[in-house]
PDB file of N, CA and C in Angstrom:
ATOM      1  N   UNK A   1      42.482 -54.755  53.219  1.00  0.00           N
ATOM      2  CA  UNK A   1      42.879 -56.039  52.677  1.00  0.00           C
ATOM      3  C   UNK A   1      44.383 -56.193  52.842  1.00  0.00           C
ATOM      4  N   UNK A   2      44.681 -57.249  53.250  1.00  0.00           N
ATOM      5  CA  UNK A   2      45.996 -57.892  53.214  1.00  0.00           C
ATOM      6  C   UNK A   2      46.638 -58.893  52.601  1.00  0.00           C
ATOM      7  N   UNK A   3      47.695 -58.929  52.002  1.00  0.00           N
ATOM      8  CA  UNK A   3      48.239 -59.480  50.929  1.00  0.00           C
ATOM      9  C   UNK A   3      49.214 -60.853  51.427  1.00  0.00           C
ATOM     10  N   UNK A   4      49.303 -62.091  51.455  1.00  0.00           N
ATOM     11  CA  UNK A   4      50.033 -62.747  52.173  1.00  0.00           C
ATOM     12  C   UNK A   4      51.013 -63.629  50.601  1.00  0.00           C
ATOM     13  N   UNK A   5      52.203 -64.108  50.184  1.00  0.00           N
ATOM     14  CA  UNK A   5      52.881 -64.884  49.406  1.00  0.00           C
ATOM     15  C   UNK A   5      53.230 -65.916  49.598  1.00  0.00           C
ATOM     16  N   UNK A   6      52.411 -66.977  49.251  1.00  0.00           N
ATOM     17  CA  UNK A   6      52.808 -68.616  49.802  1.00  0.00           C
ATOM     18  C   UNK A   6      53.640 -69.024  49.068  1.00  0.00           C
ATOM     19  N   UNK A   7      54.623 -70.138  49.833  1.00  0.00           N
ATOM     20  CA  UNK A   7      55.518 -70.682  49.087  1.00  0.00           C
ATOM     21  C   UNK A   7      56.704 -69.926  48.583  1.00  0.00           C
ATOM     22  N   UNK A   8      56.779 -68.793  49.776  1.00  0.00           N
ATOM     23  CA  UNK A   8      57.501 -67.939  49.160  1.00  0.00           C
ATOM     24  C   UNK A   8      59.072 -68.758  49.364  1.00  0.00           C
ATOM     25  N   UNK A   9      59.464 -68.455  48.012  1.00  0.00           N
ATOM     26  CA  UNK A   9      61.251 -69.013  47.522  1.00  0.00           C
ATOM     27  C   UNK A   9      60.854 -69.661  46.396  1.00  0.00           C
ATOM     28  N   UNK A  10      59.846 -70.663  46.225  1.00  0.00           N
ATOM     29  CA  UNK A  10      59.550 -71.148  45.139  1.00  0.00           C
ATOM     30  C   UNK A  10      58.503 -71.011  43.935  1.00  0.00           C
ATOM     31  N   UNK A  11      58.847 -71.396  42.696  1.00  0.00           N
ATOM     32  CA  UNK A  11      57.491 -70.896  41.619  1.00  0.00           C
ATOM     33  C   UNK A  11      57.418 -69.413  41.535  1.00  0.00           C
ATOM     34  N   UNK A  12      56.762 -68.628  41.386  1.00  0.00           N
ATOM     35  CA  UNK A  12      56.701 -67.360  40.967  1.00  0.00           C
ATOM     36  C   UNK A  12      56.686 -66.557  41.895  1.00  0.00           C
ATOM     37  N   UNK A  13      56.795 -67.110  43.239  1.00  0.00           N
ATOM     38  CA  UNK A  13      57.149 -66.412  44.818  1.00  0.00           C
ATOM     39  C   UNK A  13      58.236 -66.037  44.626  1.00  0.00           C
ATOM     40  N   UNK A  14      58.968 -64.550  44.196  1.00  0.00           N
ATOM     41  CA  UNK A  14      60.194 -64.537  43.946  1.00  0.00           C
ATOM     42  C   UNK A  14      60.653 -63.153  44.470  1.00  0.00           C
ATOM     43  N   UNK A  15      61.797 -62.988  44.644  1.00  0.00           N
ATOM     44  CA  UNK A  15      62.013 -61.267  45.120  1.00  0.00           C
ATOM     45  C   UNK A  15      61.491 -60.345  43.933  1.00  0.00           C
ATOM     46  N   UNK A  16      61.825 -60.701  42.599  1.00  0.00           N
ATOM     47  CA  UNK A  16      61.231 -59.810  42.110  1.00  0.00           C
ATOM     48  C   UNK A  16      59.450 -59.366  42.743  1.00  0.00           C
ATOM     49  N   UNK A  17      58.151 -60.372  42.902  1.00  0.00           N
ATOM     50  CA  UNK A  17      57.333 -59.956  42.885  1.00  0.00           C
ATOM     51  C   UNK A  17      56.856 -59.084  44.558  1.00  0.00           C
ATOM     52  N   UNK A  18      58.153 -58.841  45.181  1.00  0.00           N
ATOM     53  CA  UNK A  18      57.667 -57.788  46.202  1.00  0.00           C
ATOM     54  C   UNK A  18      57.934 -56.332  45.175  1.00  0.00           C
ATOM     55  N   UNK A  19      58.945 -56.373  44.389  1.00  0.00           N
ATOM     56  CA  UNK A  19      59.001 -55.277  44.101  1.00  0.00           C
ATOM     57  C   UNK A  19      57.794 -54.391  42.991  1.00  0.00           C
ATOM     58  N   UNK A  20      56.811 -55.916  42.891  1.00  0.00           N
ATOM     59  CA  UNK A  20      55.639 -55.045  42.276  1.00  0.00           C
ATOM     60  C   UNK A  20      54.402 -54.995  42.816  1.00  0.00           C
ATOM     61  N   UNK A  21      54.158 -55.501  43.853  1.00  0.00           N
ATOM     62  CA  UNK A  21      53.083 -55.660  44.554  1.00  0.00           C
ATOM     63  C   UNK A  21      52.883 -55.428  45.800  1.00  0.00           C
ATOM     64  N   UNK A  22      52.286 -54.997  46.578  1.00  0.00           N
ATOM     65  CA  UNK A  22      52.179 -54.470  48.193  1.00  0.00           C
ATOM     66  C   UNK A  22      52.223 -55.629  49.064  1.00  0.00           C
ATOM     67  N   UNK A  23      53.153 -56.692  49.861  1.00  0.00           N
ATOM     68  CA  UNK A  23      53.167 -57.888  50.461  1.00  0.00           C
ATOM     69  C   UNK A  23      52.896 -57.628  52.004  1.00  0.00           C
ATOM     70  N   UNK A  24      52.359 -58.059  52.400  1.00  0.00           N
ATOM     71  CA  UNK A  24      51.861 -57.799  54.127  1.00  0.00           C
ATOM     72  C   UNK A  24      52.977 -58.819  54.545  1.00  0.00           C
ATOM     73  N   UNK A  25      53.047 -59.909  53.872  1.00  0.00           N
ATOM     74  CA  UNK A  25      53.277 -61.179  54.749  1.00  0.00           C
ATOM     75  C   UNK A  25      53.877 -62.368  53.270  1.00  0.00           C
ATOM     76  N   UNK A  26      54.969 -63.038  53.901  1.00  0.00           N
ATOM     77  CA  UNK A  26      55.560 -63.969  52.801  1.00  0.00           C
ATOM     78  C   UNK A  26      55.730 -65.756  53.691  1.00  0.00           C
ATOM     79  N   UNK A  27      55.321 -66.069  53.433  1.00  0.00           N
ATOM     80  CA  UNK A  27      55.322 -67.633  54.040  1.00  0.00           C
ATOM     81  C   UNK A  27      56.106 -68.624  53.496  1.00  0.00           C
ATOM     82  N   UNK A  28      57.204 -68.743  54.132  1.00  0.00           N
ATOM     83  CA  UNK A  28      58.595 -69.813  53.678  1.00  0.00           C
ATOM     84  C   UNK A  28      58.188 -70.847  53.478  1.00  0.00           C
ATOM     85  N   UNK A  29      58.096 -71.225  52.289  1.00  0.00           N
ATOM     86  CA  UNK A  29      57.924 -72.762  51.765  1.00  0.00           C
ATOM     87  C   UNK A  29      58.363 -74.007  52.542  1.00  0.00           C
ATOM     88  N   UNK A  30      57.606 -74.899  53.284  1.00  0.00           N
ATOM     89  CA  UNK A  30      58.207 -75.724  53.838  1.00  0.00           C
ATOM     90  C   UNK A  30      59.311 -76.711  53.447  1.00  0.00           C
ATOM     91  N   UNK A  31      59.965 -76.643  52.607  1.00  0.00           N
ATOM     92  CA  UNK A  31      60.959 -77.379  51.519  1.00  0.00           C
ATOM     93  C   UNK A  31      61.759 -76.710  52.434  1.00  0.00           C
ATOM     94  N   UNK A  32      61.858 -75.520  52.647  1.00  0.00           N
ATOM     95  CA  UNK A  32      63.332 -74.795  53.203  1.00  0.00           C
ATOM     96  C   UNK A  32      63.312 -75.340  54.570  1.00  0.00           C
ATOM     97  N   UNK A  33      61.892 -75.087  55.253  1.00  0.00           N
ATOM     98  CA  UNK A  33      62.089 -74.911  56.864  1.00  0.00           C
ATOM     99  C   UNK A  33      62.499 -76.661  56.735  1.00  0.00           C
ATOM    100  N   UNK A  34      62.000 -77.581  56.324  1.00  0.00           N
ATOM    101  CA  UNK A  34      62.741 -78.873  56.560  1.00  0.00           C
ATOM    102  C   UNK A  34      64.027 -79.366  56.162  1.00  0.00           C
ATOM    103  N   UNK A  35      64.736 -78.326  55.261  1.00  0.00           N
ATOM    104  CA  UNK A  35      66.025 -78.624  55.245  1.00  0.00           C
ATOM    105  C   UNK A  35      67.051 -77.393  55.963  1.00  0.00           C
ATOM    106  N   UNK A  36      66.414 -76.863  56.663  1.00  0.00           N
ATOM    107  CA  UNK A  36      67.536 -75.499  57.263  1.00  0.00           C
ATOM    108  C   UNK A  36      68.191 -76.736  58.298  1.00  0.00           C
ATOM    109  N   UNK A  37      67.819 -77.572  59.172  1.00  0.00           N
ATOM    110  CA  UNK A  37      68.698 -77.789  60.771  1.00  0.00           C
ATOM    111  C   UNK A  37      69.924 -78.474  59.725  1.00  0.00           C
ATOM    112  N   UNK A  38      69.481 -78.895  58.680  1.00  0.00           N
ATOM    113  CA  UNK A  38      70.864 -79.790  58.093  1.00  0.00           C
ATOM    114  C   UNK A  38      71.628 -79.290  57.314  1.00  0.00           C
ATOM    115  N   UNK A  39      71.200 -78.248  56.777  1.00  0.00           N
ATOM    116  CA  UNK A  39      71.946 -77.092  55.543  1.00  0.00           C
ATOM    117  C   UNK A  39      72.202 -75.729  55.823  1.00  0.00           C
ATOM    118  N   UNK A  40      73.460 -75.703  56.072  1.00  0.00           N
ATOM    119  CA  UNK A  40      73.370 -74.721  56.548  1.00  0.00           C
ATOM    120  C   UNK A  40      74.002 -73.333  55.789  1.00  0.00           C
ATOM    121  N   UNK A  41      73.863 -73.870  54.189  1.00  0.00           N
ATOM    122  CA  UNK A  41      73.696 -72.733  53.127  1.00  0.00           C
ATOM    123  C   UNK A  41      71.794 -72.631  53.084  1.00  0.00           C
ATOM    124  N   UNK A  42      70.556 -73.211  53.446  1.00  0.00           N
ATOM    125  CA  UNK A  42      69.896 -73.568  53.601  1.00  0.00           C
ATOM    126  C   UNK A  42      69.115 -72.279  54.472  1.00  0.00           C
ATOM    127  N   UNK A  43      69.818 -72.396  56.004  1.00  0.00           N
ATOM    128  CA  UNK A  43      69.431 -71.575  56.717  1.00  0.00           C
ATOM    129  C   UNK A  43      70.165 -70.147  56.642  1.00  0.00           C
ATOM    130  N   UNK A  44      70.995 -70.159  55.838  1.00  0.00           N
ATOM    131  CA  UNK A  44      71.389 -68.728  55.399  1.00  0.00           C
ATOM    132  C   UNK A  44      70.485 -68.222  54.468  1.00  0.00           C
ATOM    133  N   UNK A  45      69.868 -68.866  54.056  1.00  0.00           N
ATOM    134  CA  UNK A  45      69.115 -67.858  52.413  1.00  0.00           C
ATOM    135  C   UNK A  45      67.675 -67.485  53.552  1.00  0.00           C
ATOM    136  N   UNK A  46      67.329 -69.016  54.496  1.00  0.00           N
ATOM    137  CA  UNK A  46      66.023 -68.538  55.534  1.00  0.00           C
ATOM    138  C   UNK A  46      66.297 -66.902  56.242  1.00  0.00           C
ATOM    139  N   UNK A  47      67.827 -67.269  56.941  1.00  0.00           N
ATOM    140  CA  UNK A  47      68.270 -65.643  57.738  1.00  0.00           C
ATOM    141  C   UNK A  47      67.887 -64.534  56.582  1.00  0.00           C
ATOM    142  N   UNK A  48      68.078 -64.405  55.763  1.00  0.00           N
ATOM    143  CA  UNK A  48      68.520 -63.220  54.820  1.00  0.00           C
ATOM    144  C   UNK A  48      67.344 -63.100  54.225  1.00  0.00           C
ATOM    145  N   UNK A  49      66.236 -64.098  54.336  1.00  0.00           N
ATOM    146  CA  UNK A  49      64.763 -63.887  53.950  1.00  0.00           C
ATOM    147  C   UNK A  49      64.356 -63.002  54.848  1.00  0.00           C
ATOM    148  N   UNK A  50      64.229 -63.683  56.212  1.00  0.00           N
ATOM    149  CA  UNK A  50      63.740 -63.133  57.391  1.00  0.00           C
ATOM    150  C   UNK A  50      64.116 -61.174  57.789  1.00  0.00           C
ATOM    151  N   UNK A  51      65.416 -61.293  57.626  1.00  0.00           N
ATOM    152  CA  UNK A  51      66.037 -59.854  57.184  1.00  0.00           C
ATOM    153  C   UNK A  51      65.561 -58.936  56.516  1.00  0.00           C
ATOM    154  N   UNK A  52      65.444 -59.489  55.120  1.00  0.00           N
ATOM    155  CA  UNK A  52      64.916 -58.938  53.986  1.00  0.00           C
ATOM    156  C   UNK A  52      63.809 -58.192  54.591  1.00  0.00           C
ATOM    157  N   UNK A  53      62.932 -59.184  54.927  1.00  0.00           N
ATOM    158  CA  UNK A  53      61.604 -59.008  55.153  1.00  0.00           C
ATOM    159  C   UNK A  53      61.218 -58.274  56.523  1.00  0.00           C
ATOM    160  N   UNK A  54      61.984 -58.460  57.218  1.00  0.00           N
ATOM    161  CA  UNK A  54      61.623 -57.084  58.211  1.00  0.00           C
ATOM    162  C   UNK A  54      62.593 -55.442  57.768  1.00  0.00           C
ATOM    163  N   UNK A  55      63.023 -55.482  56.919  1.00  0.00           N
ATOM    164  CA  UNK A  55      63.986 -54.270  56.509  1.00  0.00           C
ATOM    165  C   UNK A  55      62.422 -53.887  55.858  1.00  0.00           C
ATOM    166  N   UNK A  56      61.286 -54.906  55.047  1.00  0.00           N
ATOM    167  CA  UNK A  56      60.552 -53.958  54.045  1.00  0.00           C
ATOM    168  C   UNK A  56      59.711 -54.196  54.910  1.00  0.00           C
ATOM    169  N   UNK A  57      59.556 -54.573  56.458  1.00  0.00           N
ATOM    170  CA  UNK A  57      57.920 -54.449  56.933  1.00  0.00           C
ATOM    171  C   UNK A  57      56.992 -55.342  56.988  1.00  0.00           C
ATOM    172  N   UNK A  58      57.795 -56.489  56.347  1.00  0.00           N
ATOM    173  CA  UNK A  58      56.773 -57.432  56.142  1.00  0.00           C
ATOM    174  C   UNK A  58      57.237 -59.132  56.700  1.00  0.00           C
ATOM    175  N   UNK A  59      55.924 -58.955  57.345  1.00  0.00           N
ATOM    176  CA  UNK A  59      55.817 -60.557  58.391  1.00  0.00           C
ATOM    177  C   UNK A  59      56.184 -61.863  57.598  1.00  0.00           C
ATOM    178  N   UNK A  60      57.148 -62.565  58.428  1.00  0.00           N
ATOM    179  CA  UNK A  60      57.347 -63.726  57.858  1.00  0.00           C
ATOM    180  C   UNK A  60      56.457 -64.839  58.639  1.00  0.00           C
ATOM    181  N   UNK A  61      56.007 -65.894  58.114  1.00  0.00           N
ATOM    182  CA  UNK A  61      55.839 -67.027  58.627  1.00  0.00           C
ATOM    183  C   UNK A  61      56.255 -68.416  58.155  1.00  0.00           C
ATOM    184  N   UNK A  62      56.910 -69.275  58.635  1.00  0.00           N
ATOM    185  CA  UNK A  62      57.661 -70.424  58.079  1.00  0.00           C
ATOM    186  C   UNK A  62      56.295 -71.676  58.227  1.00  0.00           C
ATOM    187  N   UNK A  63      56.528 -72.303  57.211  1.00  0.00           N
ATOM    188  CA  UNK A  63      55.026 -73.268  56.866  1.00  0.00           C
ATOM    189  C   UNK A  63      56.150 -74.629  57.606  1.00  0.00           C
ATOM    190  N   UNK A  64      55.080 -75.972  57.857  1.00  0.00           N
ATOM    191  CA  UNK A  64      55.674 -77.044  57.708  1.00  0.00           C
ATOM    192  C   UNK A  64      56.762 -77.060  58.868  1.00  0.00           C
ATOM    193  N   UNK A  65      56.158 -76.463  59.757  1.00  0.00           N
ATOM    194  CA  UNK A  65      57.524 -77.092  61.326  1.00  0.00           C
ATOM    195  C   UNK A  65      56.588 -78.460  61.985  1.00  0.00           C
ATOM    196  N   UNK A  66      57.475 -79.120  61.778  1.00  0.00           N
ATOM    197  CA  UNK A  66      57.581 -80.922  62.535  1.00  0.00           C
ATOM    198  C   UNK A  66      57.857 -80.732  63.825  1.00  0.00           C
ATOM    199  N   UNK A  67      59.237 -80.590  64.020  1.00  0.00           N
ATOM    200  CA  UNK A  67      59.800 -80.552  65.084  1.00  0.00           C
ATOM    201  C   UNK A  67      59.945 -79.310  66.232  1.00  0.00           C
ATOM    202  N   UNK A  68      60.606 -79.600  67.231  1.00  0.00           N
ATOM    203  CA  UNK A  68      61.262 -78.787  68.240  1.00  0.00           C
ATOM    204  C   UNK A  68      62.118 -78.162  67.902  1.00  0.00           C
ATOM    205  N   UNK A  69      62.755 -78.552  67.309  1.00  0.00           N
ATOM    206  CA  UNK A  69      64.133 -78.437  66.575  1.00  0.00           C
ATOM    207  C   UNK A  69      64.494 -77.221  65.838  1.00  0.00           C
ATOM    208  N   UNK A  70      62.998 -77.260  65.002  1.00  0.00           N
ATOM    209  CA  UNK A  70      63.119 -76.567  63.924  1.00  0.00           C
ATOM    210  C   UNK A  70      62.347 -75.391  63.913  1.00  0.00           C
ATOM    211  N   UNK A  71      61.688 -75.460  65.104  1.00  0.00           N
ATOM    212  CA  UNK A  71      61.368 -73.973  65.957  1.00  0.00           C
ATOM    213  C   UNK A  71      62.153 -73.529  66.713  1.00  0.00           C
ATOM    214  N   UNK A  72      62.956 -74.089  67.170  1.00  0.00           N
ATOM    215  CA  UNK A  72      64.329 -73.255  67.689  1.00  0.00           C
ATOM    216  C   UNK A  72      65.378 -72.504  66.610  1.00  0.00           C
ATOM    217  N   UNK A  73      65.332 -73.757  65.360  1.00  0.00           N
ATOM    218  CA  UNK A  73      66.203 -72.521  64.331  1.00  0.00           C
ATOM    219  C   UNK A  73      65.387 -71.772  63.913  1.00  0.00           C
ATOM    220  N   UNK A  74      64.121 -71.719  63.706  1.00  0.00           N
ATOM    221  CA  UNK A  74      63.886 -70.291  63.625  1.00  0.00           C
ATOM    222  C   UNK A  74      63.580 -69.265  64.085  1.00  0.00           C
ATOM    223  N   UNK A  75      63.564 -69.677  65.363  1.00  0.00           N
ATOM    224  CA  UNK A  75      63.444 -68.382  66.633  1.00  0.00           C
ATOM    225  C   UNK A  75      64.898 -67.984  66.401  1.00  0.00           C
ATOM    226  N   UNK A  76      65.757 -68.699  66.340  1.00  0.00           N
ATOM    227  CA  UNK A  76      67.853 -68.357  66.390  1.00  0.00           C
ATOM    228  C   UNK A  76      67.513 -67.453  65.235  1.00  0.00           C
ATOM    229  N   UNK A  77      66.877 -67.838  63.943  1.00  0.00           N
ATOM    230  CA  UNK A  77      67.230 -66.807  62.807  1.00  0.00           C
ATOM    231  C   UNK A  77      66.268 -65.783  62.548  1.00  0.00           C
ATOM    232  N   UNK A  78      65.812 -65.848  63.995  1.00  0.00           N
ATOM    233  CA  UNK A  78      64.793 -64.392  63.671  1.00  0.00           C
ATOM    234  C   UNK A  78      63.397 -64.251  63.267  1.00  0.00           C
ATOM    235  N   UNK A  79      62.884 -65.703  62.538  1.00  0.00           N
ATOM    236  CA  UNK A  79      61.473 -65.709  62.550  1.00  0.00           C
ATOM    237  C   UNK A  79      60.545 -65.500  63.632  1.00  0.00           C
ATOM    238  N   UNK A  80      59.669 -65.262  63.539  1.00  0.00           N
ATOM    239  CA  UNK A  80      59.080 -64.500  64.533  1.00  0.00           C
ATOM    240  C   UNK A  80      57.116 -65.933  64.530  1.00  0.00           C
ATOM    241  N   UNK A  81      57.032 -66.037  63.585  1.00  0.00           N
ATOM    242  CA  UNK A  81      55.670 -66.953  63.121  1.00  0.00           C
ATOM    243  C   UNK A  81      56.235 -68.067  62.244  1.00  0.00           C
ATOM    244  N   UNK A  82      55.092 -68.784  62.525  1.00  0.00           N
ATOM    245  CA  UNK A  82      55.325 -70.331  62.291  1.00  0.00           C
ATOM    246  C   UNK A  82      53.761 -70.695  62.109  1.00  0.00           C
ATOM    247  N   UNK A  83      53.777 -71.937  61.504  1.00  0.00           N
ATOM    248  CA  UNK A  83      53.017 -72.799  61.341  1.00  0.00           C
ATOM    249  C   UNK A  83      53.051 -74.273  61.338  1.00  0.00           C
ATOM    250  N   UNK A  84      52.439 -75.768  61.492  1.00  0.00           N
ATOM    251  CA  UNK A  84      52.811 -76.915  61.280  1.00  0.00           C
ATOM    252  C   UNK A  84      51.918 -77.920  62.149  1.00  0.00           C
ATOM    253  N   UNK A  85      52.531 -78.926  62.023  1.00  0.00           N
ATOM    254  CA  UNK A  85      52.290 -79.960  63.052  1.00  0.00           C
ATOM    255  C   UNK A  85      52.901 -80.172  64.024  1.00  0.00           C
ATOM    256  N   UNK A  86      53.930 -79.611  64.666  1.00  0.00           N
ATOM    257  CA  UNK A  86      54.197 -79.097  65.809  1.00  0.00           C
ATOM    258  C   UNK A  86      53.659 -78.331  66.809  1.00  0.00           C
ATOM    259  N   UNK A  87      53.139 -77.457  66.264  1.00  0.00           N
ATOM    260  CA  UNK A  87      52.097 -76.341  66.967  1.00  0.00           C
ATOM    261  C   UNK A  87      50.429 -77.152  67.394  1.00  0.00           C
ATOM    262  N   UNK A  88      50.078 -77.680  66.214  1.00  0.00           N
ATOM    263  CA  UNK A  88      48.539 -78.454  66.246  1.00  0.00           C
ATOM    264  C   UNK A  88      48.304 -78.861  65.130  1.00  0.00           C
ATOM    265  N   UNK A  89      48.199 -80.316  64.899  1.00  0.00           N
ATOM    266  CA  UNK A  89      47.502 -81.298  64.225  1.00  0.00           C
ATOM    267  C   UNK A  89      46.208 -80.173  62.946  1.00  0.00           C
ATOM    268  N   UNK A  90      46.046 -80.714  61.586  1.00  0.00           N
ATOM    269  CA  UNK A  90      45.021 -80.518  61.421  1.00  0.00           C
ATOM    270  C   UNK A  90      43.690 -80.236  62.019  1.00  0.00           C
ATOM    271  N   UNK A  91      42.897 -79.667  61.728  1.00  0.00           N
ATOM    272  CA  UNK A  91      41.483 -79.770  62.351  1.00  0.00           C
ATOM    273  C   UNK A  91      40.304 -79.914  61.915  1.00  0.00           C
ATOM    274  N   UNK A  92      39.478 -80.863  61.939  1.00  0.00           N
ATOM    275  CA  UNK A  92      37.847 -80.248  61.277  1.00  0.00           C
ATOM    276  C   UNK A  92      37.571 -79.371  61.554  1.00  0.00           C
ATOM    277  N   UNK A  93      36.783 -78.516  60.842  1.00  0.00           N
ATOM    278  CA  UNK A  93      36.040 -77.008  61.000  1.00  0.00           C
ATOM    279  C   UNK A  93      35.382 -77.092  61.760  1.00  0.00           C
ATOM    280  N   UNK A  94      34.136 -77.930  62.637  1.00  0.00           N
ATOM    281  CA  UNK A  94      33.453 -77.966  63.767  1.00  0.00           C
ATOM    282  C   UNK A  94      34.436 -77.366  64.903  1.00  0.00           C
ATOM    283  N   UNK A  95      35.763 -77.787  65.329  1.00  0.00           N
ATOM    284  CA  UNK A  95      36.662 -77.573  65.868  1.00  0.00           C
ATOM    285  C   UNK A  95      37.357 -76.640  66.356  1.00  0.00           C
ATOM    286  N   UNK A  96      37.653 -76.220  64.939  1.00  0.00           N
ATOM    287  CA  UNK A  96      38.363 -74.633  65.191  1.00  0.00           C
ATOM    288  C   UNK A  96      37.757 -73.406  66.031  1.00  0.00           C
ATOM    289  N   UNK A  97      36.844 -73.075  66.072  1.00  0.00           N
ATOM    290  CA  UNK A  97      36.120 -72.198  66.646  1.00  0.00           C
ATOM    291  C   UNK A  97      36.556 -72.203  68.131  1.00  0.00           C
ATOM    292  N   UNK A  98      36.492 -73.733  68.780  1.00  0.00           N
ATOM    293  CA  UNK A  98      36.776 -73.977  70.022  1.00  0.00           C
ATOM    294  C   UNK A  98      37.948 -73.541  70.734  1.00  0.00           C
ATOM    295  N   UNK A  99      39.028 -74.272  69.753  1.00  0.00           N
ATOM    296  CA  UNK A  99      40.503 -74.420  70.079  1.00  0.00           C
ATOM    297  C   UNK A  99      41.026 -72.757  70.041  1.00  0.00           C
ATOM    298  N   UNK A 100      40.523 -72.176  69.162  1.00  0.00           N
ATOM    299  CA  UNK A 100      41.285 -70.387  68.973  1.00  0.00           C
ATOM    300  C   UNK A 100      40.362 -69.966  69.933  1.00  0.00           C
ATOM    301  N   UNK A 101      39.453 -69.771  70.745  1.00  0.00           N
ATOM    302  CA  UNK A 101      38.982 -69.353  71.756  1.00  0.00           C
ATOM    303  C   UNK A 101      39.913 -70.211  73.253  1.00  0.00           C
ATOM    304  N   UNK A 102      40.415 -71.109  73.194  1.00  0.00           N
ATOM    305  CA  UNK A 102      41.145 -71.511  74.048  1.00  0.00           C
ATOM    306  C   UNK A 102      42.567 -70.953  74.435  1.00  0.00           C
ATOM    307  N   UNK A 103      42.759 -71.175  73.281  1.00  0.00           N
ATOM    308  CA  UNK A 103      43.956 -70.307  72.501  1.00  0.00           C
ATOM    309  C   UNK A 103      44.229 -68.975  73.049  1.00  0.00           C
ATOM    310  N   UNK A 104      43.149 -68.367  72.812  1.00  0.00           N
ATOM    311  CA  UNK A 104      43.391 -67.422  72.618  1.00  0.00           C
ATOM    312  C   UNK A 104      43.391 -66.811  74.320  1.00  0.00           C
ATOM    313  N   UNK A 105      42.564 -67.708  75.293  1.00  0.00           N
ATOM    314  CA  UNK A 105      42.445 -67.428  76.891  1.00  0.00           C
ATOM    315  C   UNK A 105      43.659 -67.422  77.210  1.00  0.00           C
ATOM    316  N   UNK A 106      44.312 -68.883  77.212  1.00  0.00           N
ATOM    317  CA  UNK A 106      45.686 -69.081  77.636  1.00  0.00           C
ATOM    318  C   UNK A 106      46.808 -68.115  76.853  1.00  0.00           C
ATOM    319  N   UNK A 107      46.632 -66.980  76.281  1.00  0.00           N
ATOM    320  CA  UNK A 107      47.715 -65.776  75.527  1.00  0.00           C
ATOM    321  C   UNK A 107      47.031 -64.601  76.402  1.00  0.00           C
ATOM    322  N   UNK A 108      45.405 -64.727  76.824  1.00  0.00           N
ATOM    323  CA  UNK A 108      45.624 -63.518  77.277  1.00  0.00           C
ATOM    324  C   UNK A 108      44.698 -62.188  76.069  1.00  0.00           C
ATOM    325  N   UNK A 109      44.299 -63.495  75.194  1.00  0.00           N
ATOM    326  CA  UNK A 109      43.756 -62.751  73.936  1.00  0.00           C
ATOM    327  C   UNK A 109      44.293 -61.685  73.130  1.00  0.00           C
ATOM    328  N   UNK A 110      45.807 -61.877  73.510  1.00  0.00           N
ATOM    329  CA  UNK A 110      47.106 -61.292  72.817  1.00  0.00           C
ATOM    330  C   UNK A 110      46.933 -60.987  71.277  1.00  0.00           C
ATOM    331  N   UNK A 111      46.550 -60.248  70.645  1.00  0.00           N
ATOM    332  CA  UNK A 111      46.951 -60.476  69.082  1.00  0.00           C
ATOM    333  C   UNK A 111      48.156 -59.412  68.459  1.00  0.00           C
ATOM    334  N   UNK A 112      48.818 -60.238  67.397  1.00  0.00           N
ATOM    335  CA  UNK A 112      50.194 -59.611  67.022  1.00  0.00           C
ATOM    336  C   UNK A 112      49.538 -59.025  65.741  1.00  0.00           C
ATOM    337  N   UNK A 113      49.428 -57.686  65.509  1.00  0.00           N
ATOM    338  CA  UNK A 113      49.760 -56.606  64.531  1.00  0.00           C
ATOM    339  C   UNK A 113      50.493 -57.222  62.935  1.00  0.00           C
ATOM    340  N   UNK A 114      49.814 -57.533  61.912  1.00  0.00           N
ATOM    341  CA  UNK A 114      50.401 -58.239  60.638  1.00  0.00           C
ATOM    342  C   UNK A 114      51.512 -57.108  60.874  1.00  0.00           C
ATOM    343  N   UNK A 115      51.558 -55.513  60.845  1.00  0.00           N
ATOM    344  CA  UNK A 115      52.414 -54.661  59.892  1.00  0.00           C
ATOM    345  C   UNK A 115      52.704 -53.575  61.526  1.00  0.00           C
ATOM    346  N   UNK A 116      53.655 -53.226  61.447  1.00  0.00           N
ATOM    347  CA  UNK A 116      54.174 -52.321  62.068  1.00  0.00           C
ATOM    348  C   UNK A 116      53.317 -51.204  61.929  1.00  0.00           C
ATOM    349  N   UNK A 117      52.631 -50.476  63.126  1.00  0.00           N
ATOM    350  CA  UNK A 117      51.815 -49.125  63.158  1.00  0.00           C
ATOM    351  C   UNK A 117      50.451 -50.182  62.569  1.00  0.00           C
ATOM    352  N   UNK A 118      50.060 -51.163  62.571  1.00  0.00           N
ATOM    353  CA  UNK A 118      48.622 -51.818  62.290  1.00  0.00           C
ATOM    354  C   UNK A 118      47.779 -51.791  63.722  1.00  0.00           C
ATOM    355  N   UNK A 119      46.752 -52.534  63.530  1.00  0.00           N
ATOM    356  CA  UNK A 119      46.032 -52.823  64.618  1.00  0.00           C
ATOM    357  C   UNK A 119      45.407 -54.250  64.494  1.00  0.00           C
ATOM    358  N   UNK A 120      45.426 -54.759  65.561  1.00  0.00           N
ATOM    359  CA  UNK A 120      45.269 -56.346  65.555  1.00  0.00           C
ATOM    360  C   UNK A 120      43.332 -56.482  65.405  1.00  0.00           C
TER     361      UNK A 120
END
């Protein structure tokens, strides 16, 4: 089992609760990723998340990318995963099945490892 923290920065997503619980994975609240290209005390707390979080091992993914834009600042600050409407639109569930088998041809059926020394 793997442990993922949504919304992490806000509500009870907080540094304290890595230090009591085993986190695979912390997912940046989209509040931040839409204000990092313009704040750029903003995208310092994103860098020093991203940091954080590979110093303890654990995968970041930024929620809520719109733009081009804003997958470039976070490739610049080191995020590594993403999510949004940039990448792909919502989907009905009939759907999905299709598109991640497509997906997954055009990568090569690549899969990335949640944790360092894991297996995909």
């Amino acid at each position: 089992m793997q442990l993922a923290v949504d919304d992490f920065g806000t509500g009870y997503s907080s540094l304290k609760f890595l230090t009591r619980v085993h986190v695979d994975e912390v997912k940046i609240d989209r509040s931040f990723v839409a204000r990092m290209v313009d704040s750029p005390d903003v995208a310092t707390i994103l860098k020093a998340t991203v940091d954080l979080a590979g110093d303890l091992g654990i995968r970041v993914v930024a929620e809520g990318v719109e733009t081009a834009e804003q997958k470039t600042t976070l490739v610049w600050l080191g995020c590594q995963s993403a999510q949004g409407h940039y990448f792909y639109p919502p989907l009905p569930a009939e759907k999905i099945t299709s598109v991640l088998i497509n997906l997954g041809r055009a990568t090569g059926d690549v899969m990335t490892p949640w944790r360092q020394g894991a297996t995909a």
